[in-house]
Each structure stands twice: as C-alpha cells, then as structure tokens.
Protein backbone atom coordinates (compact mmCIF):
# COMPACT_ATOMS: atom_id res chain seq x y z
CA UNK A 1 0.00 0.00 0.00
CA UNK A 2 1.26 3.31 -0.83
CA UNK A 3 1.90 6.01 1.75
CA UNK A 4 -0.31 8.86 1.88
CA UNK A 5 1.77 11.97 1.22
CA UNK A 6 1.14 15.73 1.88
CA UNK A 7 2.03 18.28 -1.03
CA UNK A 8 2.24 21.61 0.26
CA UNK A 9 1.48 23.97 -2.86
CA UNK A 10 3.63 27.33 -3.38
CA UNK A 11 1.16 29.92 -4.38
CA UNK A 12 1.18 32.77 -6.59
CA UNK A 13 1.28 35.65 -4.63
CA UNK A 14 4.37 33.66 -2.77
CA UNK A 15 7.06 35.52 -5.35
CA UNK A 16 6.85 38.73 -6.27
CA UNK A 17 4.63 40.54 -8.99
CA UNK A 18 6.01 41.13 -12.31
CA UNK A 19 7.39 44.50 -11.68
CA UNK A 20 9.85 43.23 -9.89
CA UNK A 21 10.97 41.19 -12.43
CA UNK A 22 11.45 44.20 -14.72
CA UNK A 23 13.91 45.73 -12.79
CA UNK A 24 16.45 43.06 -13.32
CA UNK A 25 15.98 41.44 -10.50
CA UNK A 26 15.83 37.62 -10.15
CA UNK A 27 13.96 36.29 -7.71
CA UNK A 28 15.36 32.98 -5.77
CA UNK A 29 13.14 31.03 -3.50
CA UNK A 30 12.83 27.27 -1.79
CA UNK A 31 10.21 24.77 -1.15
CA UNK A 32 10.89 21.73 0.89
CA UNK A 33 13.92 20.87 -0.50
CA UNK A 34 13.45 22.22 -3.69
CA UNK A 35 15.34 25.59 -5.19
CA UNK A 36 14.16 27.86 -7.56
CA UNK A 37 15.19 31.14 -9.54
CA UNK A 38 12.91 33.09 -11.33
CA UNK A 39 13.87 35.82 -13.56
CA UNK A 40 12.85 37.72 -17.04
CA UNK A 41 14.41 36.45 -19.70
CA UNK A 42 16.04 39.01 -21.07
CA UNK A 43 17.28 40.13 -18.08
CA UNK A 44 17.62 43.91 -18.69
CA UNK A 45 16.17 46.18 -16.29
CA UNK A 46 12.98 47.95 -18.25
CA UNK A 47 11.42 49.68 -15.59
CA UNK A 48 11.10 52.72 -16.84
CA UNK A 49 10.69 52.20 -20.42
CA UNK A 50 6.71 52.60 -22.02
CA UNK A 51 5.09 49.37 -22.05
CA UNK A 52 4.99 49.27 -26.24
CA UNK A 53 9.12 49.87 -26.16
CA UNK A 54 9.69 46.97 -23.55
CA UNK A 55 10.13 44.02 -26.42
CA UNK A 56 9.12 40.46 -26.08
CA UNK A 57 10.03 38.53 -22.65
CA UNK A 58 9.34 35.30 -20.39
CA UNK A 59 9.89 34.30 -17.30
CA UNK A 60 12.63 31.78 -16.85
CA UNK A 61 12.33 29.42 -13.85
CA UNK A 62 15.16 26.89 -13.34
CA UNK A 63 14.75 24.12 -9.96
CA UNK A 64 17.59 21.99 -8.59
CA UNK A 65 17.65 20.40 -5.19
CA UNK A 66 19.39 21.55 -1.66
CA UNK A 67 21.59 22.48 -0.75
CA UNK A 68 23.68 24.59 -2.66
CA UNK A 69 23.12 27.98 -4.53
CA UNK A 70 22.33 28.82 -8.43
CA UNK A 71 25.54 29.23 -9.13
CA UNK A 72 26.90 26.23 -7.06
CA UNK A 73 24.50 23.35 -8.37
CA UNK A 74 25.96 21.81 -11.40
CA UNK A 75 23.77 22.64 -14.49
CA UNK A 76 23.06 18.85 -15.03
CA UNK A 77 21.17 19.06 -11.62
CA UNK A 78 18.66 21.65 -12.63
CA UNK A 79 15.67 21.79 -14.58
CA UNK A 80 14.37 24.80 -16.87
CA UNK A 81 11.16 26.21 -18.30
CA UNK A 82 9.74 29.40 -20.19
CA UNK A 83 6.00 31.02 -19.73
CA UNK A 84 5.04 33.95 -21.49
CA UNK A 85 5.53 37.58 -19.57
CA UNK A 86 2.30 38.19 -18.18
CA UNK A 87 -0.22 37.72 -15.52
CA UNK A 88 -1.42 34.22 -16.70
CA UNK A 89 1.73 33.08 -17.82
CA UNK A 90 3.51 33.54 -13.81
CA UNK A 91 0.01 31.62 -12.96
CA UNK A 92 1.30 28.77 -15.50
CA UNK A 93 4.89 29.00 -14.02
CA UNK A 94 3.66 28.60 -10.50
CA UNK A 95 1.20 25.71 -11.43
CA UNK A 96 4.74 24.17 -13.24
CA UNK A 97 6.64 24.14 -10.04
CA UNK A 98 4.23 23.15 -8.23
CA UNK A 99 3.71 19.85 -10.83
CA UNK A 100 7.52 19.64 -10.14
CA UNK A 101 6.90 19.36 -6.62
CA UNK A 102 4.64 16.47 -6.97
CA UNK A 103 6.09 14.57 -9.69
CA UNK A 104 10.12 14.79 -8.28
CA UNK A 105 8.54 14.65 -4.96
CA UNK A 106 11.11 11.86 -3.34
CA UNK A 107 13.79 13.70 -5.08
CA UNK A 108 13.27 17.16 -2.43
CA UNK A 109 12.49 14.72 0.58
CA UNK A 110 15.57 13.02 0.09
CA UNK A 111 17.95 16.11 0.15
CA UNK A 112 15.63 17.85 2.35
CA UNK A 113 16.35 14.69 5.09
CA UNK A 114 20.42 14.76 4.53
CA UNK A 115 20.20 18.65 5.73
C-alpha cells in the first residue's frame, strides 16, 4: 500500500509581482527541498521604459535540489522552463513548479532529510 503523502502547494502571490521582475531582479526562492530562480528572460532592467518599447520577454524558472546555490549546483542538476511575460503566464509558471513538486517529490524529501 502506498503512503499517503502531503504536497504543500507554493502559491502565486508567494514571489513577487512582475514588476519586480522588470527591474532586473531575479527572484530565488525554496520549497521543501526544492530551489528555484525566477527571472525575465532578457534580463535587462525595463522599468522605466513605455510598455509598447519593452520588447518580447518570459519568465525563466530553473529548480535543482538543496543544498547549494544557483551558481553552485551543477547545471546537469537543474531543470528549466519558459511562460510567457504576463499575468497568466507567472500563474502557469507557478502551477509548473508546483507539478515539479509532486512529480520529483522523493527527489526534495531526500535532500531535504540529509540537511
């Protein structure tokens, strides 16, 4: 008999709103074992430039397990996806991790229990 397991979902409003995003800024966050940087792809700080001048964009999550940093996990140890710019596109990204979550599950509950 399987075990009965308890997701615990990240929700939207749990990273910032997309104007953050437009200054540049990459957001890094974790979830039970689970890493995660979020970020516009390009990365070019557009803040203050009219909406119709800003160009095309996504937002470009990468995961990897605990313990170590973005830039200290091997890039054969993390995972990356693209969602359009927008409001319903950071909905899709958060319903992606969150998928992640679930489906690499005994991946993040294994590193989470070494640390």
């Amino acid at each position: 008999m399987e075990e009965e397991r308890t997701y615990v979902e990240i929700e939207n409003k749990d990273s910032y709103g997309i104007t953050w995003y437009e200054h540049a800024q990459a957001y890094y966050g974790s979830h039970r074992g689970m890493r995660f940087r979020i970020a516009r792809e390009p990365m070019e700080d557009v803040s203050l430039t009219p909406a119709d001048k800003k160009g095309e964009a996504t937002f470009k999550i990468t995961i990897w397990p605990e313990p170590f940093s973005f830039d200290n996990t091997p890039d054969e140890e993390k995972e990356t996806a693209e969602f359009p710019f927008d409001d319903e596109g950071k909905k899709t990204m958060i319903a992606w991790l969150n998928e992640q979550y679930r489906k690499q599950f005994d991946r993040w509950e294994a590193v989470r229990a070494k640390h």
